[in-house]
N, C-alpha and C. Protein backbone atom coordinates (compact mmCIF):
# COMPACT_ATOMS: atom_id res chain seq x y z
N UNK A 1 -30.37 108.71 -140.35
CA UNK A 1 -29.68 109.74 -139.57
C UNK A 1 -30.60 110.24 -138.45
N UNK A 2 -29.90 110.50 -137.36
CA UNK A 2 -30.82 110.76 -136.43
C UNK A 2 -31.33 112.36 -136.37
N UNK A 3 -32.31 112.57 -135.60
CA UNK A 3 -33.05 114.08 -136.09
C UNK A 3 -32.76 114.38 -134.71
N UNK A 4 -32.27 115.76 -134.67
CA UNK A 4 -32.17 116.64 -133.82
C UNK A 4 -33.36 117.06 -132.51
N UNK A 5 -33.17 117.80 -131.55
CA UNK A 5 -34.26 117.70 -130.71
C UNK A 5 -35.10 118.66 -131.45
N UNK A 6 -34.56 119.65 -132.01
CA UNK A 6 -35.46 120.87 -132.68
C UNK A 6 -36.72 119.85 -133.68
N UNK A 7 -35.53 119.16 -134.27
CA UNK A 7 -36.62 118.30 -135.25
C UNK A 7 -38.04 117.28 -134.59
N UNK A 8 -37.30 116.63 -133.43
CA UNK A 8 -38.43 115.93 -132.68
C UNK A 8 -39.64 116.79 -132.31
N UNK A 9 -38.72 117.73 -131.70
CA UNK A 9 -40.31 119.05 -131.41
C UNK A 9 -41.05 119.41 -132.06
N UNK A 10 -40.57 119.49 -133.27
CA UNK A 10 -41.47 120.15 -134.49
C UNK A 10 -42.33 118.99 -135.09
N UNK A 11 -41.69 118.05 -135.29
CA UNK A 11 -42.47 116.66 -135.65
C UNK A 11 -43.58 116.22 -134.80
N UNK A 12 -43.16 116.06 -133.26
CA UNK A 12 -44.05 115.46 -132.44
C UNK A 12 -45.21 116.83 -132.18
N UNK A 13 -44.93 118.08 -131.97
CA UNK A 13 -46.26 119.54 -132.59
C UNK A 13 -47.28 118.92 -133.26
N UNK A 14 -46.83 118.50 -134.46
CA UNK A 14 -47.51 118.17 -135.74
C UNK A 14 -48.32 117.33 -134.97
N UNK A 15 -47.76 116.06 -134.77
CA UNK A 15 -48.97 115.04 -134.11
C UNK A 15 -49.59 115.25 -132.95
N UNK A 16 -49.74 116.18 -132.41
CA UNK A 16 -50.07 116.63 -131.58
C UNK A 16 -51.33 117.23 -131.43
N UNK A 17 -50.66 118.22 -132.91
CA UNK A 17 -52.10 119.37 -133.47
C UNK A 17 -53.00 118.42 -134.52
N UNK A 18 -52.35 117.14 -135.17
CA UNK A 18 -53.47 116.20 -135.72
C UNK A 18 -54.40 115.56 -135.00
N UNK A 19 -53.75 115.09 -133.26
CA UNK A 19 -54.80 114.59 -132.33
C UNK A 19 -55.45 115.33 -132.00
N UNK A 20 -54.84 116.83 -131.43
CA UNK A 20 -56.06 117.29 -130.49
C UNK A 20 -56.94 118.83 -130.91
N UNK A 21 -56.05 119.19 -132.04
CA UNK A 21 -56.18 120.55 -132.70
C UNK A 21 -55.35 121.89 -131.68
N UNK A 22 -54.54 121.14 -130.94
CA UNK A 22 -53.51 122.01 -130.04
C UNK A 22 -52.44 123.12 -131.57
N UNK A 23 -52.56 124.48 -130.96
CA UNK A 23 -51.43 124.58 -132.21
C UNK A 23 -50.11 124.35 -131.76
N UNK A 24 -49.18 124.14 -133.00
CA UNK A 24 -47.71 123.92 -132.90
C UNK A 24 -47.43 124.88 -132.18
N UNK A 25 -47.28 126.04 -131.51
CA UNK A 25 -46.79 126.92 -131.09
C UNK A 25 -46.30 126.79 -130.00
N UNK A 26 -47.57 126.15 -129.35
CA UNK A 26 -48.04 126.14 -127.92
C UNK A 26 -47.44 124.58 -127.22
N UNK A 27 -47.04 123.65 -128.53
CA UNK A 27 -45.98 122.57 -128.02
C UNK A 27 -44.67 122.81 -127.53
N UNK A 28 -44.52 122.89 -126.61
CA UNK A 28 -42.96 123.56 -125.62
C UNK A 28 -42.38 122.42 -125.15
N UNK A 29 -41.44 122.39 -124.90
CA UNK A 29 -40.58 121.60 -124.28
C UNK A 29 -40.74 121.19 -122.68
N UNK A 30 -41.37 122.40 -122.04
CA UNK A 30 -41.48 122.54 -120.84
C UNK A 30 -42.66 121.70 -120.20
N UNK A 31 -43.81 122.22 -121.50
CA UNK A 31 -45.62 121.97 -120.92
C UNK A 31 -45.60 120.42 -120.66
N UNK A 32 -45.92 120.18 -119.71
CA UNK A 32 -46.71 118.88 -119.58
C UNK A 32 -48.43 118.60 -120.51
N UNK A 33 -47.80 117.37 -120.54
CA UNK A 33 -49.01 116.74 -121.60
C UNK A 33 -50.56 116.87 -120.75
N UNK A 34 -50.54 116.70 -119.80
CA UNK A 34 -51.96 116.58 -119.06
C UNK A 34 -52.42 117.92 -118.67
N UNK A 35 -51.89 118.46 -117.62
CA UNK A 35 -51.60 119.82 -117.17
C UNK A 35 -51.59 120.99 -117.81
N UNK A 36 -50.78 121.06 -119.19
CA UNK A 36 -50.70 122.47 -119.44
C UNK A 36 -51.53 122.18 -121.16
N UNK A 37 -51.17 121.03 -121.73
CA UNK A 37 -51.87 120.97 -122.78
C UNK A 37 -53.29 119.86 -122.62
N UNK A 38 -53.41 119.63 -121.44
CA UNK A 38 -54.93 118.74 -121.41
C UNK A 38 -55.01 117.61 -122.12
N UNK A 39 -53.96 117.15 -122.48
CA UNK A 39 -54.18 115.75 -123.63
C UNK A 39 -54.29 114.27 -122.39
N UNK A 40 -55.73 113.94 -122.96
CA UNK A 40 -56.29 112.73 -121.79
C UNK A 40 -55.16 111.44 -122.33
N UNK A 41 -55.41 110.36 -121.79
CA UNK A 41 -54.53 109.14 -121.79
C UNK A 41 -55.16 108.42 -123.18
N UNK A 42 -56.16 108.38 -123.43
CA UNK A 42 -56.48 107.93 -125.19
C UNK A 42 -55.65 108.84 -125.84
N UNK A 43 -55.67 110.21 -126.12
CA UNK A 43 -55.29 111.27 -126.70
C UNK A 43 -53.43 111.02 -127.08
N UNK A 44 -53.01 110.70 -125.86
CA UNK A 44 -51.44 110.42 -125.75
C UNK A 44 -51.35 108.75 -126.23
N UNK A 45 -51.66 107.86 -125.82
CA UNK A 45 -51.83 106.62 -126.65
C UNK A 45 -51.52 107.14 -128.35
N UNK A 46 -52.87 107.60 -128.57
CA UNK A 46 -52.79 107.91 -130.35
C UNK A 46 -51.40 108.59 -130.72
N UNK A 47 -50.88 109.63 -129.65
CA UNK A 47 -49.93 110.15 -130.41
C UNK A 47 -48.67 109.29 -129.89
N UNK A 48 -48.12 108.42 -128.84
CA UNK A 48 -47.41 107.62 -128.92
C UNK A 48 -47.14 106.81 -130.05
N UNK A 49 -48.65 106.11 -130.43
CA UNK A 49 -48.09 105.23 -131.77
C UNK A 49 -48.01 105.99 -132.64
N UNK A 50 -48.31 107.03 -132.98
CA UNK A 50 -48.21 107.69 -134.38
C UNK A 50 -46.57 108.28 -134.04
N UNK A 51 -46.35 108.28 -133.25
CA UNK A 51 -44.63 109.14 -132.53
C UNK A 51 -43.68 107.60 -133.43
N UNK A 52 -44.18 106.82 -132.78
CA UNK A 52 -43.30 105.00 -132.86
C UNK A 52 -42.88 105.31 -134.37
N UNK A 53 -44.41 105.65 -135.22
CA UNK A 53 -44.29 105.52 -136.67
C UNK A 53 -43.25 106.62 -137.14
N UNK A 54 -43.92 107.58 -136.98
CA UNK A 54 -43.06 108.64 -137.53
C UNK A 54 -41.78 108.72 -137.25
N UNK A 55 -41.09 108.24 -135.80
CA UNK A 55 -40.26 108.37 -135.53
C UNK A 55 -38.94 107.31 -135.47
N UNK A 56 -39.57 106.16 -136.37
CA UNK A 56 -38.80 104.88 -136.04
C UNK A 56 -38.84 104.63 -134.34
N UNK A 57 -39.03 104.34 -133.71
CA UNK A 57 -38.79 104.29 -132.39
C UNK A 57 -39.97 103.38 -131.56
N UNK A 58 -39.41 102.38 -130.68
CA UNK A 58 -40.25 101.74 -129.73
C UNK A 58 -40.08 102.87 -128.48
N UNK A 59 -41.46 102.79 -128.31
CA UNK A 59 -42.08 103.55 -126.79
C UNK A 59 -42.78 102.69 -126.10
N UNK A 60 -42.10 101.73 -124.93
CA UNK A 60 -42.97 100.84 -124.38
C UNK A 60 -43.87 101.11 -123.84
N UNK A 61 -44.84 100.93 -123.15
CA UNK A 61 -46.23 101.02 -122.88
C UNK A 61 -45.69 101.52 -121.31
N UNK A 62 -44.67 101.02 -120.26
CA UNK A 62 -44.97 101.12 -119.03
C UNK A 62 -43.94 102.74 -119.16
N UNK A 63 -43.13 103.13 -120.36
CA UNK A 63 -42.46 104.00 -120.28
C UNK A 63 -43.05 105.39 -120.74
N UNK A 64 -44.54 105.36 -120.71
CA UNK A 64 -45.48 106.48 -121.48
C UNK A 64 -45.62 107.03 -120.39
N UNK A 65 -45.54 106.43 -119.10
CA UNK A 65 -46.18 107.19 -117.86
C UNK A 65 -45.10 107.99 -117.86
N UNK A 66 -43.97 107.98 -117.73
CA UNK A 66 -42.50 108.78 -117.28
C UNK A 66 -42.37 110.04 -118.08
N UNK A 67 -43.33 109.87 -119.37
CA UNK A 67 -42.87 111.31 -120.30
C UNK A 67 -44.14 112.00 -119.56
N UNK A 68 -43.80 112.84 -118.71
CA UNK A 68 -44.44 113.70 -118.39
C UNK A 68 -44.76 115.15 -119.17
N UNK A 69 -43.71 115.87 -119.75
CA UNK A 69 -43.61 116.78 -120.54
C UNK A 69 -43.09 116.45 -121.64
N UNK A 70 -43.80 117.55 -122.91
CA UNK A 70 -42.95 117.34 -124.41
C UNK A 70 -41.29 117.23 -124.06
N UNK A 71 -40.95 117.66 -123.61
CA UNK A 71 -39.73 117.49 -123.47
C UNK A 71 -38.91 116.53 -122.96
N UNK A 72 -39.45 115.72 -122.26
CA UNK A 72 -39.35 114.38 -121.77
C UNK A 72 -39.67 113.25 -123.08
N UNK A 73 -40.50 113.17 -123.53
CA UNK A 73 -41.14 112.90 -124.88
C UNK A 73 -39.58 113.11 -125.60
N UNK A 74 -39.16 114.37 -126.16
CA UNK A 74 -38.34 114.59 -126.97
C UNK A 74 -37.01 113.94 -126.87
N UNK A 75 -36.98 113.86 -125.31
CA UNK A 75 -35.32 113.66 -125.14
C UNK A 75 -35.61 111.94 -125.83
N UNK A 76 -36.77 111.40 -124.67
CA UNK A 76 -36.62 110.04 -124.79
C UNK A 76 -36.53 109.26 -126.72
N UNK A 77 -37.57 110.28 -127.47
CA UNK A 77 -37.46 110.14 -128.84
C UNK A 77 -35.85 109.73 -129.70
N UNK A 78 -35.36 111.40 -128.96
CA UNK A 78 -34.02 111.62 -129.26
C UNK A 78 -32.79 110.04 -129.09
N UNK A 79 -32.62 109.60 -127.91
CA UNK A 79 -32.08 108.86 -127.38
C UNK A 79 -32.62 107.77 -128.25
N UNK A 80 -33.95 106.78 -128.51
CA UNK A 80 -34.37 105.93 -128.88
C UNK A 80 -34.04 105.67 -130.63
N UNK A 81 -33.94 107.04 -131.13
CA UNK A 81 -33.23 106.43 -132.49
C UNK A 81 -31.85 105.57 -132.88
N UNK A 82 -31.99 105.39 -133.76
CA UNK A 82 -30.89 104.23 -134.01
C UNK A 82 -29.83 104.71 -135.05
């Protein structure tokens, strides 16, 4: 069954605050990954594949550049389940 965006947010937080020690709080929909939460391009790598896992979902490699914000992240999550 597919998980809601609330659910992606809260899930992808989690891996978030396991990569970088960011808290869940402060994962928004809005923040950009580089910009507002500082997560370098290793940093987002790790949580891409750990996203793939957790989330059932392929995230191709040239489509990591386009998620600019969690929320971009979320939708694309959202959409990619099956």
């Amino acid at each position: 069954m597919a998980l809601t965006n609330d659910e992606v947010l809260a899930g992808l937080a989690e891996l978030v605050n396991d990569e970088t020690g960011i808290s869940v709080e402060n994962v928004q929909l809005e923040k950009s990954f580089t910009d507002d939460l500082d997560i370098d391009s290793i940093s987002m790598m790790t949580i891409v594949v750990n996203a793939e896992e957790k989330f059932d979902v392929k995230i191709p490699d040239d489509e990591v550049k386009n998620l600019k914000t969690v929320g971009d992240a979320v939708t694309f999550i959202t959409n990619a389940q099956s």
